[in-house]
N, C-alpha and C. Protein backbone atom coordinates (compact mmCIF):
# COMPACT_ATOMS: atom_id res chain seq x y z
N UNK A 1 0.86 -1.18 0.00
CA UNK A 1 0.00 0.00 0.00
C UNK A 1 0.90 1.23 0.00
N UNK A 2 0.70 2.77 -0.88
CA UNK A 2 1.41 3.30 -1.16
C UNK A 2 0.96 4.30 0.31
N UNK A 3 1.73 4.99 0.58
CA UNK A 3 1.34 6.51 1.83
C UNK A 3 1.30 7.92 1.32
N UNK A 4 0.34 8.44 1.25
CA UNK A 4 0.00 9.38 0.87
C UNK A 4 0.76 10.31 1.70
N UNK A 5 1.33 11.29 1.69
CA UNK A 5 1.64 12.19 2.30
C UNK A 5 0.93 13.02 3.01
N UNK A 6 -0.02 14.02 2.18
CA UNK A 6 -0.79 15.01 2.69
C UNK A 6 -2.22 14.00 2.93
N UNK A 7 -2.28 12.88 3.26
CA UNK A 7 -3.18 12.21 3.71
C UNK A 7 -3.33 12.05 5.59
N UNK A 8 -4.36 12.42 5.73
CA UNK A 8 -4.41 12.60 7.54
C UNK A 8 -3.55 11.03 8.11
N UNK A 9 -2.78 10.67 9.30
CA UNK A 9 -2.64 9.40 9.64
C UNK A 9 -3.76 9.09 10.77
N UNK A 10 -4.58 8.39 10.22
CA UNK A 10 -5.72 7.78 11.06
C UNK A 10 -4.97 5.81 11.80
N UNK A 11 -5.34 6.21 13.02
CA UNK A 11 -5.29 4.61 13.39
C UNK A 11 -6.33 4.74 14.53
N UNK A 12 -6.46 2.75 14.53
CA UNK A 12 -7.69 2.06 15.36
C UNK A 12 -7.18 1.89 16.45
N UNK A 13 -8.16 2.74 17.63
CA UNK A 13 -7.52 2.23 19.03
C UNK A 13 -9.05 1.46 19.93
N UNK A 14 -8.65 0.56 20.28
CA UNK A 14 -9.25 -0.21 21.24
C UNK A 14 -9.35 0.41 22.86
N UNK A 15 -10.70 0.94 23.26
CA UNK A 15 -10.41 0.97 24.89
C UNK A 15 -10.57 0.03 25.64
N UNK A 16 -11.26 -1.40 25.47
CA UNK A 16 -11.78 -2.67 26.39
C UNK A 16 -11.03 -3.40 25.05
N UNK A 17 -10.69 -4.81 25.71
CA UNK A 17 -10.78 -5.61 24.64
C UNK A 17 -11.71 -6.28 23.82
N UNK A 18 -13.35 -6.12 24.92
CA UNK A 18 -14.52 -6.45 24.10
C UNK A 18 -15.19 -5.16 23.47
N UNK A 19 -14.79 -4.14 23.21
CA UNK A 19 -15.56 -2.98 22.52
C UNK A 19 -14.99 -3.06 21.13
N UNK A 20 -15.51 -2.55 19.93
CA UNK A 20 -15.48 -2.60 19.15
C UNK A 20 -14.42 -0.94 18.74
N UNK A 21 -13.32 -1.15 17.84
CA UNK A 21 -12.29 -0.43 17.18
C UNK A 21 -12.65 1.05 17.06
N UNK A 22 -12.25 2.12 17.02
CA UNK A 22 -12.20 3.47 17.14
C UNK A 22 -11.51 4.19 16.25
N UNK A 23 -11.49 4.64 15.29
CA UNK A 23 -10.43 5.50 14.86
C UNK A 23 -10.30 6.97 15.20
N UNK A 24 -8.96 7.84 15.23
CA UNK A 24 -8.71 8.76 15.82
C UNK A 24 -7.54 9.41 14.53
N UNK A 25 -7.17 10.39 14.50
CA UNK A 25 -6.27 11.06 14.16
C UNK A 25 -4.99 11.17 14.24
N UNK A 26 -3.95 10.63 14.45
CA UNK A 26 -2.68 10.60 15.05
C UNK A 26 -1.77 11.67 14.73
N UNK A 27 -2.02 12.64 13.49
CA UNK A 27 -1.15 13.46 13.21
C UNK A 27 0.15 13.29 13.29
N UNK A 28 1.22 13.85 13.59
CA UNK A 28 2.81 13.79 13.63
C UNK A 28 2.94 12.67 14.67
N UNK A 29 2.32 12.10 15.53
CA UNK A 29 2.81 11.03 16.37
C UNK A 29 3.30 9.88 15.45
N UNK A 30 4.20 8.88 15.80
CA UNK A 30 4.67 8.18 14.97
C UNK A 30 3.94 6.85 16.45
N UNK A 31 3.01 6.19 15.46
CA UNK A 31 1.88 5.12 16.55
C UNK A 31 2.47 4.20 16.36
N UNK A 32 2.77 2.87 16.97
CA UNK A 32 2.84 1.36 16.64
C UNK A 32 1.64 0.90 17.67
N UNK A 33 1.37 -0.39 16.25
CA UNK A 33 0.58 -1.32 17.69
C UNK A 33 0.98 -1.74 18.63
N UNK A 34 0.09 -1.62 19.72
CA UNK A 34 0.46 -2.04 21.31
C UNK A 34 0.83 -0.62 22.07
N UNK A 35 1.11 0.78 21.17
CA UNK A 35 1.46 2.00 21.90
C UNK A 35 -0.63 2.20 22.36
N UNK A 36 0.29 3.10 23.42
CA UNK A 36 -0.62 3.31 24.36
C UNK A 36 -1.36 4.87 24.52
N UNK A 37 -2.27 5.18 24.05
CA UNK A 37 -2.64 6.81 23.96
C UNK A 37 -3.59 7.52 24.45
N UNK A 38 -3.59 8.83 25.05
CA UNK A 38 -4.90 9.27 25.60
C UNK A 38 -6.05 9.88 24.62
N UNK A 39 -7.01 9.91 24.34
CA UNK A 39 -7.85 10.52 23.25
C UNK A 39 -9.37 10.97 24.21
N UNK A 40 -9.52 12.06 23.31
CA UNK A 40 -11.03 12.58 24.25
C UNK A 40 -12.06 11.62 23.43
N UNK A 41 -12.97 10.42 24.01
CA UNK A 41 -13.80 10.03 22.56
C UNK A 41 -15.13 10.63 22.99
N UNK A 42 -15.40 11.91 23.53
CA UNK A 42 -16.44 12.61 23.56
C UNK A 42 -16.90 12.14 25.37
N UNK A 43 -16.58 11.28 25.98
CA UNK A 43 -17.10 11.36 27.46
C UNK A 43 -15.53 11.71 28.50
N UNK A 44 -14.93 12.44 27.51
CA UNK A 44 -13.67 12.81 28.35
C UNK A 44 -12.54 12.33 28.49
N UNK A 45 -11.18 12.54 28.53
CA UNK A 45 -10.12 11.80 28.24
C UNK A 45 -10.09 10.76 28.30
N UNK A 46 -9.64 9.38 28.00
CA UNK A 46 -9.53 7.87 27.68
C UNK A 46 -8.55 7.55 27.55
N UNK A 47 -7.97 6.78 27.97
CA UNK A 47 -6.85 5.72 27.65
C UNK A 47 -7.20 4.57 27.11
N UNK A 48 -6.82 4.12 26.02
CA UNK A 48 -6.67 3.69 24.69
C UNK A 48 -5.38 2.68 24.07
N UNK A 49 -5.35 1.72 23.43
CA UNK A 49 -4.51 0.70 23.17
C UNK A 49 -4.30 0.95 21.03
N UNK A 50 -3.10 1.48 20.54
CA UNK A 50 -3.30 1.29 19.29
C UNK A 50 -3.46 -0.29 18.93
N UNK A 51 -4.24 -0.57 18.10
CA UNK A 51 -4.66 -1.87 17.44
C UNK A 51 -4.33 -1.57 15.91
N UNK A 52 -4.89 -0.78 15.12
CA UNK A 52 -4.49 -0.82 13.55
C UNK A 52 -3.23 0.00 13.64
N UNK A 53 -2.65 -0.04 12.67
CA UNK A 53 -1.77 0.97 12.62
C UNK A 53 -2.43 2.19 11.29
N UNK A 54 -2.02 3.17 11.44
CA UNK A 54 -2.20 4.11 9.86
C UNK A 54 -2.07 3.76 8.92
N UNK A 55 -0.87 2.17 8.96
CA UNK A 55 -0.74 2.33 7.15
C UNK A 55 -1.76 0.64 6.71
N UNK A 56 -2.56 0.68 7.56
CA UNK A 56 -3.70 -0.36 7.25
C UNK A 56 -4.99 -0.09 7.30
N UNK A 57 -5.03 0.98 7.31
CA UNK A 57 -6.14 2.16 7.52
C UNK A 57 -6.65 2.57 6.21
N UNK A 58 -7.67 2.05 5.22
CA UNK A 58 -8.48 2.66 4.01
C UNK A 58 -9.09 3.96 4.60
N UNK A 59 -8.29 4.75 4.37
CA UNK A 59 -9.28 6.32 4.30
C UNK A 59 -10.85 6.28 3.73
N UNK A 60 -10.94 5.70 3.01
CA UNK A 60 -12.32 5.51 1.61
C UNK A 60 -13.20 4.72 2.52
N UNK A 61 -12.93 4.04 3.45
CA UNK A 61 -14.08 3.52 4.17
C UNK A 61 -14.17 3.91 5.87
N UNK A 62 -14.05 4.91 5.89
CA UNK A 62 -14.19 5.57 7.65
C UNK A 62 -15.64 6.80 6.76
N UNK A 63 -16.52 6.65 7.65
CA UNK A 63 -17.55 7.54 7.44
C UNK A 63 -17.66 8.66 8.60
N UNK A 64 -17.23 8.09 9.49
CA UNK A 64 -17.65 8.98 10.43
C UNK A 64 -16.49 10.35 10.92
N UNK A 65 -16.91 11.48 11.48
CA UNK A 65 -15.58 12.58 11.68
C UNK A 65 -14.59 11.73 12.96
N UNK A 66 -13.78 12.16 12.47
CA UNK A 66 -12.33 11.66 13.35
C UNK A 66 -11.70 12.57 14.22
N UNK A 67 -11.60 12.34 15.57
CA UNK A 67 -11.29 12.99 16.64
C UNK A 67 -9.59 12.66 16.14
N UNK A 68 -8.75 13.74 17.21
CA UNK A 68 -7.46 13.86 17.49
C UNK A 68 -6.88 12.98 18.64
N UNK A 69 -5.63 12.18 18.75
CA UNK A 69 -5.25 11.49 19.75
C UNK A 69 -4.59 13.22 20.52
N UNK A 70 -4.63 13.21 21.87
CA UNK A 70 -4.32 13.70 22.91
C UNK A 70 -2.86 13.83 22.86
N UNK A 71 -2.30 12.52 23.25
CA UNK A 71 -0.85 12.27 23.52
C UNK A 71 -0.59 10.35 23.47
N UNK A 72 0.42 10.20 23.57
CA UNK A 72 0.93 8.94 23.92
C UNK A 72 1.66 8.56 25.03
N UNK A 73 0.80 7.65 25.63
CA UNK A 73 2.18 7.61 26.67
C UNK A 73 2.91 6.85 26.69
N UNK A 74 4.04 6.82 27.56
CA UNK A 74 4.94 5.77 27.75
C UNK A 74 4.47 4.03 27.61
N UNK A 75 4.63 3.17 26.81
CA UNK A 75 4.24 2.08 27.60
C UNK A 75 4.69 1.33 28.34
N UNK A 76 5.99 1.71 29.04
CA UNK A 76 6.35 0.61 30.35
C UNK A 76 5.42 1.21 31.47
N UNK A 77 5.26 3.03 31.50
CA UNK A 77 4.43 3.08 32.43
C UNK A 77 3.15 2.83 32.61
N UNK A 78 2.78 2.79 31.56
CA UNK A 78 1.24 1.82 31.34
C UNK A 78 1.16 0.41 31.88
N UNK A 79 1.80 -0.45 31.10
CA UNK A 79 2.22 -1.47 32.09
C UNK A 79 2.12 -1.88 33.40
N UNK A 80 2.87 -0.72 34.27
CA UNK A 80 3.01 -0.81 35.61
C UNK A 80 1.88 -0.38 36.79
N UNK A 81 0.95 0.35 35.92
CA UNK A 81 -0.67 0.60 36.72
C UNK A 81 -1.80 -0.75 36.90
């Protein structure tokens, strides 16, 4: 799959492992799966697990508007809570 440049980087983050996938905005963050991120998904900050990454991400099939990730945090300190 080729990467668009001026294409937004969208990836899927998981908050439960039984809820169903989320996408968010990642902008300049550079995400891998298993990084760990805060995102507002409208009931207030969240902590969040990346699951897709951006470059498995079809732009052409997300319908809905896409929120911004917050930040990333560390994941050893995630881990350790």
């Amino acid at each position: 799959m080729t990467s668009n440049r001026n294409a937004p980087r969208i990836v899927g983050i998981r908050f439960v492992e039984i809820e169903p996938l989320k996408f968010f905005q990642s902008d300049e963050q550079d995400l891998k799966i298993g990084d760990w991120v805060l995102m507002d998904d409208g009931n207030g900050p969240t902590k969040g697990q990346v699951a897709i990454s951006s470059d498995q991400v079809l732009l052409s099939e997300l319908t809905c508007p896409i929120k911004g990730i917050l930040t990333k945090f560390d994941n050893e300190s995630v881990t350790k809570e």
